[in-house]
C-alpha atoms as a PDB file:
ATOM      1  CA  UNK A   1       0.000   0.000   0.000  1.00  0.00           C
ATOM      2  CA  UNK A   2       1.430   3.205  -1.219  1.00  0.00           C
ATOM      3  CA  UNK A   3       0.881   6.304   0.695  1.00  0.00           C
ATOM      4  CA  UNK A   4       0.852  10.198  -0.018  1.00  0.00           C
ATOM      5  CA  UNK A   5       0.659  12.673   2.557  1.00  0.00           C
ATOM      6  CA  UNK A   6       0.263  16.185   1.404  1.00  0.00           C
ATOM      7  CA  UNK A   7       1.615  19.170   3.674  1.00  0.00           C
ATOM      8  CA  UNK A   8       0.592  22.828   2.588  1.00  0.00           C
ATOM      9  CA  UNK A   9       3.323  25.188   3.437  1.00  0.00           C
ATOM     10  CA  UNK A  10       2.479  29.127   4.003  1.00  0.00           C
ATOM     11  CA  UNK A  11       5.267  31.171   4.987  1.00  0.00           C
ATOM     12  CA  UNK A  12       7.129  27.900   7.020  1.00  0.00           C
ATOM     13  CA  UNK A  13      10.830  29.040   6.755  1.00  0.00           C
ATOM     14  CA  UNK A  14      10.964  28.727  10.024  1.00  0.00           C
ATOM     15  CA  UNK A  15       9.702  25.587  10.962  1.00  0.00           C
ATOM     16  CA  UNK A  16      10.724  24.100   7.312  1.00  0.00           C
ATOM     17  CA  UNK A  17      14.134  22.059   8.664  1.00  0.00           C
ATOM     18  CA  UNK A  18      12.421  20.676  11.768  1.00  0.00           C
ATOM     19  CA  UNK A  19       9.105  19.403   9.715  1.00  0.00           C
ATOM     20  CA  UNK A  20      11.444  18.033   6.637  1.00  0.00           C
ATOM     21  CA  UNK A  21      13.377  16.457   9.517  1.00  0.00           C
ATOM     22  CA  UNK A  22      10.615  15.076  11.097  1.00  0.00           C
ATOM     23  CA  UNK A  23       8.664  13.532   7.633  1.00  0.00           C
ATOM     24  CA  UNK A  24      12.357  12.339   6.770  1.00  0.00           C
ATOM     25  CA  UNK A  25      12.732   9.992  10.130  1.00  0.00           C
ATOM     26  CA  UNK A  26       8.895   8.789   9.702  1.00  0.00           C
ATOM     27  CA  UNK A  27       9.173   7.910   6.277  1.00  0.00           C
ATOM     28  CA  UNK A  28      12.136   5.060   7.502  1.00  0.00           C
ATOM     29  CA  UNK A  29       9.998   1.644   6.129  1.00  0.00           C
ATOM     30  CA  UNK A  30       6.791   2.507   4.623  1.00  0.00           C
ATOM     31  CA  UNK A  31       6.220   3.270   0.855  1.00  0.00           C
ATOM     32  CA  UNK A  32       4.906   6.709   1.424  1.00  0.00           C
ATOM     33  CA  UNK A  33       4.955  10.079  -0.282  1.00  0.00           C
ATOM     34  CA  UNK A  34       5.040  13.581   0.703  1.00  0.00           C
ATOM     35  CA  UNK A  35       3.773  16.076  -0.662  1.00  0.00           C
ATOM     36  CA  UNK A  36       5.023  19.741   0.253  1.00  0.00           C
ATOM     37  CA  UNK A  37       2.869  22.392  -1.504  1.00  0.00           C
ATOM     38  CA  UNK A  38       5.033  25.744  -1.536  1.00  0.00           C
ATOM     39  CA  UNK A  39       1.437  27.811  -1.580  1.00  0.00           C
ATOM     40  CA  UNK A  40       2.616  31.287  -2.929  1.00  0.00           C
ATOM     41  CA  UNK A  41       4.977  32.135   0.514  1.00  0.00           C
ATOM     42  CA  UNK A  42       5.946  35.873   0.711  1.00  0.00           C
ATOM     43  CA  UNK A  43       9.490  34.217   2.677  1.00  0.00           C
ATOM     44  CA  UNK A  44      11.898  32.061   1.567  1.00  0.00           C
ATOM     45  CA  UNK A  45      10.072  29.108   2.126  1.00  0.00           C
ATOM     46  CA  UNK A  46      10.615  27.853  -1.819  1.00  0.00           C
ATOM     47  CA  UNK A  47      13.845  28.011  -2.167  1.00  0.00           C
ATOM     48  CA  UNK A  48      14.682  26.672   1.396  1.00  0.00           C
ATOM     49  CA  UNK A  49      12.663  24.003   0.658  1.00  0.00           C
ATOM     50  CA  UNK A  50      14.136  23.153  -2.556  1.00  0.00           C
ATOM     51  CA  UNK A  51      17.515  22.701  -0.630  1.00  0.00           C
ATOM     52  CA  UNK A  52      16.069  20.684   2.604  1.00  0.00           C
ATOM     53  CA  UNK A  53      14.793  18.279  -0.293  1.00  0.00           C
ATOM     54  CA  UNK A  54      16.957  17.901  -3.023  1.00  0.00           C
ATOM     55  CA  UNK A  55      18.471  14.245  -1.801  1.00  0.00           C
ATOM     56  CA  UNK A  56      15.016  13.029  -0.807  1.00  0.00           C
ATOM     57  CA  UNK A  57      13.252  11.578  -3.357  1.00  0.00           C
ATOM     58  CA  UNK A  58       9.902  10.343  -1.522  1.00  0.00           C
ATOM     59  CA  UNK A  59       9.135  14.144  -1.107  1.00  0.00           C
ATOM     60  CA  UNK A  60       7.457  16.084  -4.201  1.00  0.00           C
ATOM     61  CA  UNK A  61       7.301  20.164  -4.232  1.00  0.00           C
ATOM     62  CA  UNK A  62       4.034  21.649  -5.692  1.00  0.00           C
ATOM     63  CA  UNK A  63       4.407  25.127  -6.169  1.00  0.00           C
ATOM     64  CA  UNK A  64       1.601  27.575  -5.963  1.00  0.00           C
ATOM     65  CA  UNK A  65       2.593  31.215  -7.699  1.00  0.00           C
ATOM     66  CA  UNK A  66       0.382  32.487  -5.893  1.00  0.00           C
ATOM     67  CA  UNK A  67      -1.398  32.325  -2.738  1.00  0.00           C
ATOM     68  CA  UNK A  68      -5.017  31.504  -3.458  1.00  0.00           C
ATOM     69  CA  UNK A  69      -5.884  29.821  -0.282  1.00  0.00           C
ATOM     70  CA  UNK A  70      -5.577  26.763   2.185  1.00  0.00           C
ATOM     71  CA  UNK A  71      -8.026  24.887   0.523  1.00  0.00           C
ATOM     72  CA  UNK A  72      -6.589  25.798  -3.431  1.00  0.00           C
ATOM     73  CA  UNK A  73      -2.880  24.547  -1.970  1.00  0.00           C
ATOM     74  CA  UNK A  74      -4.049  21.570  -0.383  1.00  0.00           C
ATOM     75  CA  UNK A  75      -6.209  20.519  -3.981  1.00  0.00           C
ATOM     76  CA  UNK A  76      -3.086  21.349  -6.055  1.00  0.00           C
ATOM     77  CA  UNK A  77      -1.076  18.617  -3.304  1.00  0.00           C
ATOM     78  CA  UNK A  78      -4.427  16.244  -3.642  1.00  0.00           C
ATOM     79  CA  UNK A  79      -4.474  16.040  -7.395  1.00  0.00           C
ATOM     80  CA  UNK A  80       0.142  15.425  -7.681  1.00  0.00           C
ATOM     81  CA  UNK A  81      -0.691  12.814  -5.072  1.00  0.00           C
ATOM     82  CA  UNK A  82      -0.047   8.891  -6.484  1.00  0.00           C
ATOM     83  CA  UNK A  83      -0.747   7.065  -3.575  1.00  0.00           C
ATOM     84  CA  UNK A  84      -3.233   4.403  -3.182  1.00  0.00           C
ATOM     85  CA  UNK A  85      -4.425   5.981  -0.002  1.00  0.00           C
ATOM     86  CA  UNK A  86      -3.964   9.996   0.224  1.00  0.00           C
ATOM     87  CA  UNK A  87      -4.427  12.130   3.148  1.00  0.00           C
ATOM     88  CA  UNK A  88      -2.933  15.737   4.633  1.00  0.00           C
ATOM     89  CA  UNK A  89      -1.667  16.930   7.855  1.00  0.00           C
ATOM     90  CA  UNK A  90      -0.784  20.680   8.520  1.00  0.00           C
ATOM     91  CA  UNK A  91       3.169  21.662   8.430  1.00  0.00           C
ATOM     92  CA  UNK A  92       2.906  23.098  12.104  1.00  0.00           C
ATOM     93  CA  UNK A  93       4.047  19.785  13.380  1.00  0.00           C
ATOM     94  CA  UNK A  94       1.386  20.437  16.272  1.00  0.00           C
ATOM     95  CA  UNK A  95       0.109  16.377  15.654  1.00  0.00           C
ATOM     96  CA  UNK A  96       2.593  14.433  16.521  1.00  0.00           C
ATOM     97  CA  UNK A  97       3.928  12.240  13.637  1.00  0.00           C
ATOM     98  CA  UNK A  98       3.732   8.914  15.922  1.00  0.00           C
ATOM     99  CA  UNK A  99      -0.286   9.511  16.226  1.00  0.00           C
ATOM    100  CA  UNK A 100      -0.090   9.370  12.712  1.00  0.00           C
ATOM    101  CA  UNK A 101       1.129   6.014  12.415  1.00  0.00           C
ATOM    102  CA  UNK A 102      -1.910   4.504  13.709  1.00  0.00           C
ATOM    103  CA  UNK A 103      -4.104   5.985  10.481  1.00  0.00           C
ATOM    104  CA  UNK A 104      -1.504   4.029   8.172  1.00  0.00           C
ATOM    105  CA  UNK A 105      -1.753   1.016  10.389  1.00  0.00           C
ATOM    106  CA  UNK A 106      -5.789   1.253  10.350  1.00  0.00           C
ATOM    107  CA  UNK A 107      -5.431   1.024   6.409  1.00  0.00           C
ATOM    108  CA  UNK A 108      -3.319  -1.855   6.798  1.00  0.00           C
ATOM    109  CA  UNK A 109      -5.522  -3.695   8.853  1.00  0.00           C
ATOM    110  CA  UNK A 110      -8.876  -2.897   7.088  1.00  0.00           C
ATOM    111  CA  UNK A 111     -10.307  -5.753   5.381  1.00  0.00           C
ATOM    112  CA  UNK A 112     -13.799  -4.616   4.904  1.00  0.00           C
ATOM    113  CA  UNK A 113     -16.231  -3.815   1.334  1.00  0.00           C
ATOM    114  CA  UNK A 114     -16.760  -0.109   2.211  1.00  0.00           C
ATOM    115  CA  UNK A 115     -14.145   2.620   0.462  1.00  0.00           C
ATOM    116  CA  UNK A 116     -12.037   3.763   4.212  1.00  0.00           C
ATOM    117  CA  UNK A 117     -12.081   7.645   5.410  1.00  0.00           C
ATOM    118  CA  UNK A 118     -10.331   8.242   8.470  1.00  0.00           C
ATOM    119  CA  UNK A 119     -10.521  11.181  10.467  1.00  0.00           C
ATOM    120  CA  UNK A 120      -8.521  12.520  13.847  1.00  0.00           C
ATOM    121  CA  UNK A 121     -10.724  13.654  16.616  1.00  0.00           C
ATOM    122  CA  UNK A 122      -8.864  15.886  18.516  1.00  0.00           C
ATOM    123  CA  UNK A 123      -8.177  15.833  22.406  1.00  0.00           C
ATOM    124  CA  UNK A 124      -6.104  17.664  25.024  1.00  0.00           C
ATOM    125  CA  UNK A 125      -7.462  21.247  23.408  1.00  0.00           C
ATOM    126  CA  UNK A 126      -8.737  24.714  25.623  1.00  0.00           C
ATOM    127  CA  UNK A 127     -12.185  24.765  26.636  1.00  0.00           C
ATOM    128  CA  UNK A 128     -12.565  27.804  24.029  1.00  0.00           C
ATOM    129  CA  UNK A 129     -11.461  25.582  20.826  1.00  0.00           C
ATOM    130  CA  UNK A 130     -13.611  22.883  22.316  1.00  0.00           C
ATOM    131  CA  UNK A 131     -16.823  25.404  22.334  1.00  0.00           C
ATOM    132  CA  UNK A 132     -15.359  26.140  18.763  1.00  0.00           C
ATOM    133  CA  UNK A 133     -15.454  22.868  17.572  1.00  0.00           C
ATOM    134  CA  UNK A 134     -19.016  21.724  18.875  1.00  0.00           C
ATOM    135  CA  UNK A 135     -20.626  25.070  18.105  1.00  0.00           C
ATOM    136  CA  UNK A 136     -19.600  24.078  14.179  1.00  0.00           C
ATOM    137  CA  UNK A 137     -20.269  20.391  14.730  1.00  0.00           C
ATOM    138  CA  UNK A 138     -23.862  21.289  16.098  1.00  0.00           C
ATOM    139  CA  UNK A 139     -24.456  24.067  12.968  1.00  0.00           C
ATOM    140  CA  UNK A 140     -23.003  21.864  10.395  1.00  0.00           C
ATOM    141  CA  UNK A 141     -24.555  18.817  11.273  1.00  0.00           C
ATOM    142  CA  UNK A 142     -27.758  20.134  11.041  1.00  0.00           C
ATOM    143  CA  UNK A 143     -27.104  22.485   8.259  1.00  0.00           C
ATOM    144  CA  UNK A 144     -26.082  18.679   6.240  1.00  0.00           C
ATOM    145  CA  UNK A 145     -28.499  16.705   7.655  1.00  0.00           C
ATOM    146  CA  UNK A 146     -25.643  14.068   8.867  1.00  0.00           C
ATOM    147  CA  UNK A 147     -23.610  14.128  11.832  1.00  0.00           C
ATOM    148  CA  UNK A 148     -20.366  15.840  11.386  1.00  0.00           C
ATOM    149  CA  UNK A 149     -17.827  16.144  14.240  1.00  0.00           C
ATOM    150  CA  UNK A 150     -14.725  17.995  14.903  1.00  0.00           C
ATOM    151  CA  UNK A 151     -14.337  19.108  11.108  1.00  0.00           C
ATOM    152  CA  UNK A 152     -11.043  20.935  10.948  1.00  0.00           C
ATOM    153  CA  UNK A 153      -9.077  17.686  13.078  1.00  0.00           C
ATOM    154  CA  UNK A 154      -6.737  15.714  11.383  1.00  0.00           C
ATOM    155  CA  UNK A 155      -4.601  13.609   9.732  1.00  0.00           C
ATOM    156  CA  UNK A 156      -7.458  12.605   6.644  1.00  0.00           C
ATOM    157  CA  UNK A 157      -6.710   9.821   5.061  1.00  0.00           C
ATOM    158  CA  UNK A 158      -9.018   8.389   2.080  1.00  0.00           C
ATOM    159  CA  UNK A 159      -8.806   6.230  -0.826  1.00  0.00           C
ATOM    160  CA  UNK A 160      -7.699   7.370  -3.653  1.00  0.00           C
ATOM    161  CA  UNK A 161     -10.730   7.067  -5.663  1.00  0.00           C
ATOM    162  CA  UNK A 162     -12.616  10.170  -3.562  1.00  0.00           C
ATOM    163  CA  UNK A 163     -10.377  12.438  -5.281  1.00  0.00           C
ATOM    164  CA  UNK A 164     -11.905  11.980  -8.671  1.00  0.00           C
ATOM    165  CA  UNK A 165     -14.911  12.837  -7.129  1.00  0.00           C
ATOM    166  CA  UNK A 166     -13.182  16.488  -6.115  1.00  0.00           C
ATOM    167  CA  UNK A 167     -13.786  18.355  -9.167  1.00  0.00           C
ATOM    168  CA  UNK A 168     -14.422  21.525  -7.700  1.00  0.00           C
ATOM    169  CA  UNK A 169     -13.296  22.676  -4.133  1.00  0.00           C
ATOM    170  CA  UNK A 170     -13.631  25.347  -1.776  1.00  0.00           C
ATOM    171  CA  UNK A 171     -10.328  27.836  -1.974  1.00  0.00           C
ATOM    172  CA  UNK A 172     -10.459  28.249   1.939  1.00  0.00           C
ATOM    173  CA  UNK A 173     -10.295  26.156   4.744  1.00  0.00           C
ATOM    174  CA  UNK A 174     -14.192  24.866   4.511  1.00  0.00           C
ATOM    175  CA  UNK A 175     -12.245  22.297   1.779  1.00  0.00           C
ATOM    176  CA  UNK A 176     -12.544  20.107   5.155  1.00  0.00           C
ATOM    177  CA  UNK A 177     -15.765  20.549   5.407  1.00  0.00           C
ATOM    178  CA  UNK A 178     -16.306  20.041   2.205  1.00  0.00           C
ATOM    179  CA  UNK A 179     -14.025  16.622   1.568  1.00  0.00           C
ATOM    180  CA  UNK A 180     -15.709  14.955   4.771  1.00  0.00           C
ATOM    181  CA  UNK A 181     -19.430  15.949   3.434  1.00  0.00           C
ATOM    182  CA  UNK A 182     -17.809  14.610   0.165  1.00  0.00           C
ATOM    183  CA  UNK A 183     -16.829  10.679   1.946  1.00  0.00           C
ATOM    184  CA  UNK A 184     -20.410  10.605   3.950  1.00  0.00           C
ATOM    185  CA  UNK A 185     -22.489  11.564   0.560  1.00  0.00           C
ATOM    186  CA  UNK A 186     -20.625   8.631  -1.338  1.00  0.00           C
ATOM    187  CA  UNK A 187     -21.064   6.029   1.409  1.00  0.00           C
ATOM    188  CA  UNK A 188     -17.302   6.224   2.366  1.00  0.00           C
ATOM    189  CA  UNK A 189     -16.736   4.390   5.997  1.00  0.00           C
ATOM    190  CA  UNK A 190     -15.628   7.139   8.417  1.00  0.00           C
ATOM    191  CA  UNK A 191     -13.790   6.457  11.219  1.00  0.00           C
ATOM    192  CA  UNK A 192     -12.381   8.817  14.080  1.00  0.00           C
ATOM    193  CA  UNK A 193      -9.084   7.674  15.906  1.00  0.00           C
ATOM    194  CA  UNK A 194      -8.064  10.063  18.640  1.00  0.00           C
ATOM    195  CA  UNK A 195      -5.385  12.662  18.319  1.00  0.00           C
ATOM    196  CA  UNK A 196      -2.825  14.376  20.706  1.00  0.00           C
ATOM    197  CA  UNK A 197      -1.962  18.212  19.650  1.00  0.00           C
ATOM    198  CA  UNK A 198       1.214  19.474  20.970  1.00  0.00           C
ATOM    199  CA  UNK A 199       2.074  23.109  20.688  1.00  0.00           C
ATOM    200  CA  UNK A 200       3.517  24.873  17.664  1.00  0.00           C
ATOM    201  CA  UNK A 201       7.642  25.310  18.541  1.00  0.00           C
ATOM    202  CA  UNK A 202       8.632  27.555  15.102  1.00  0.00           C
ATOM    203  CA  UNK A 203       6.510  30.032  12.966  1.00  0.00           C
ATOM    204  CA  UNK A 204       3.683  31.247  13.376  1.00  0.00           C
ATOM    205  CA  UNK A 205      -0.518  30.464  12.663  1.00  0.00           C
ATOM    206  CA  UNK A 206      -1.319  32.404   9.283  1.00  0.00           C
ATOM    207  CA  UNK A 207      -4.750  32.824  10.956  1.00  0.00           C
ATOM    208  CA  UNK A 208      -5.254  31.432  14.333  1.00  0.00           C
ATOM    209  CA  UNK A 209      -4.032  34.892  16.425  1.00  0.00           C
ATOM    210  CA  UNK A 210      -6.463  34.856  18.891  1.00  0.00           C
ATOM    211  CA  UNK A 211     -10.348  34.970  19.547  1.00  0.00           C
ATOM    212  CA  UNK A 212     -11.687  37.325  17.175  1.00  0.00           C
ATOM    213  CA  UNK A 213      -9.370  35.379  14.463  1.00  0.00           C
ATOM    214  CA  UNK A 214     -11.168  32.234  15.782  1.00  0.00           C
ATOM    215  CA  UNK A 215     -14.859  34.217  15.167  1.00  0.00           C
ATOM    216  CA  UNK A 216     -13.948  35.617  11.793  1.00  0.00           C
ATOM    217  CA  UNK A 217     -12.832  32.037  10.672  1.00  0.00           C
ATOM    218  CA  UNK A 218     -16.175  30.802  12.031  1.00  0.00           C
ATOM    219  CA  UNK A 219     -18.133  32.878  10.240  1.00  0.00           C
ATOM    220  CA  UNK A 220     -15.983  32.528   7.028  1.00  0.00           C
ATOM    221  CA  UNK A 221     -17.287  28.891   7.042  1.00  0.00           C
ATOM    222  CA  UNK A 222     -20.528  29.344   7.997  1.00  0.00           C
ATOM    223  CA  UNK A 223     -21.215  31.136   4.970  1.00  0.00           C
ATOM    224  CA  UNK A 224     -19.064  28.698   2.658  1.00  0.00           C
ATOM    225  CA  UNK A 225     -21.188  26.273   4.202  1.00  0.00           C
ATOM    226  CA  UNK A 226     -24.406  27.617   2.606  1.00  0.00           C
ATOM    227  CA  UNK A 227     -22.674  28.109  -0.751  1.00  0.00           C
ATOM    228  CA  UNK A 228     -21.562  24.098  -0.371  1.00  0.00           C
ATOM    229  CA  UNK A 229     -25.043  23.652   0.200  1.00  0.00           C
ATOM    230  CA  UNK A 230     -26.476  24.801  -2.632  1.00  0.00           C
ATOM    231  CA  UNK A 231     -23.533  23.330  -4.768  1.00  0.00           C
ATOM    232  CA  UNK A 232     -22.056  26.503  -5.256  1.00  0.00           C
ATOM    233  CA  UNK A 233     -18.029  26.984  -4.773  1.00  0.00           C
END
């Protein structure tokens, strides 16, 4: 079973050598792919990463000119991806690459008829991201008609064949909203395994500065909700 995982990378530099360190170690005996998307960085992230790379041939760079959003990176990553099973984390190295191992071992391990979508549910988070997280869970799940939990958590990892079902995607971050709607429309088996977030050591959140960044991106989503809704991107 080959893997891909895709990592979108938004002004990194500074936490580029400890995450291409990181991927490097975990990569030791699996047939597994990363993909680093360079998404239109206003530092040095490209180059850098061009250097950090250029011996390591289980890790593709997708460059994005320029920046169109989390959710155009991470679709530019999805569709390079040639794994059997494809999934993304976030470069932040906040989950810890050893929870990680458990989604591969899942896949391993799954013998059933249904097409596999796993999902982290995340744990050891403020009370304030966890009235986040259920306030969206509660609105989205009704908003759907299905139950949908703890949206933004990851790793995802899916089989391959969802992505031809990804023509069109949101540009933002509702893309996670949108690719876990996506599995439950198309019968996909979702499964949650827990996840442990540690805090991020280098660079810095390109959005996540505090409460009223947390409200905005709320309400961002909310409304890209209604557009997924009516099947408009």
């Amino acid at each position: 079973m080959k893997y891909s995982i895709v990592i979108p990378c938004y002004n990194e530099e500074d936490n580029l050598p400890n995450l291409i360190r990181s991927i490097s170690e975990f990569a030791k005996g699996r047939d597994l792919e990363y993909v680093l998307v360079e998404n239109g960085s206003k530092d040095n992230s490209f180059a850098l990463m061009k250097d950090l790379t250029k011996d390591k041939d289980f890790i593709k760079i997708v460059k994005v000119e320029t920046n169109q959003g989390y959710g155009y990176g991470l679709y530019q990553g999805i569709k390079s991806a040639s794994g059997d099973f494809i999934g993304w984390i976030h470069a932040d190295l906040q989950l810890p690459l050893s929870d990680v191992s458990q989604f591969l071992d899942r896949v391993d391990s799954y013998n059933g008829s249904e097409k596999l979508f796993l999902k982290g549910t995340r744990h050891n988070r403020s009370l304030v991201d966890y009235f986040f997280t259920y306030g969206m869970t509660c609105f989205e799940s009704v908003l759907f008609g299905r139950w949908l939990f703890d949206i933004g958590a990851i790793p995802v990892f899916f089989d391959k064949s969802l992505s031809a079902i990804l023509k069109r995607v949101p540009n933002d971050f509702s893309i996670e909203l949108f690719i876990y709607n996506k599995a439950k429309e198309h019968g996909y088996k979702v499964e949650r395994l827990p996840v442990h977030l540690l805090k991020r050591e280098k660079g810095k959140s390109s959005w996540n500065t505090g409460l009223m960044s947390r409200i905005k991106q709320s309400i961002r989503i909310i409304k890209a909700s209604f557009n997924i809704k009516k099947g408009i991107i």
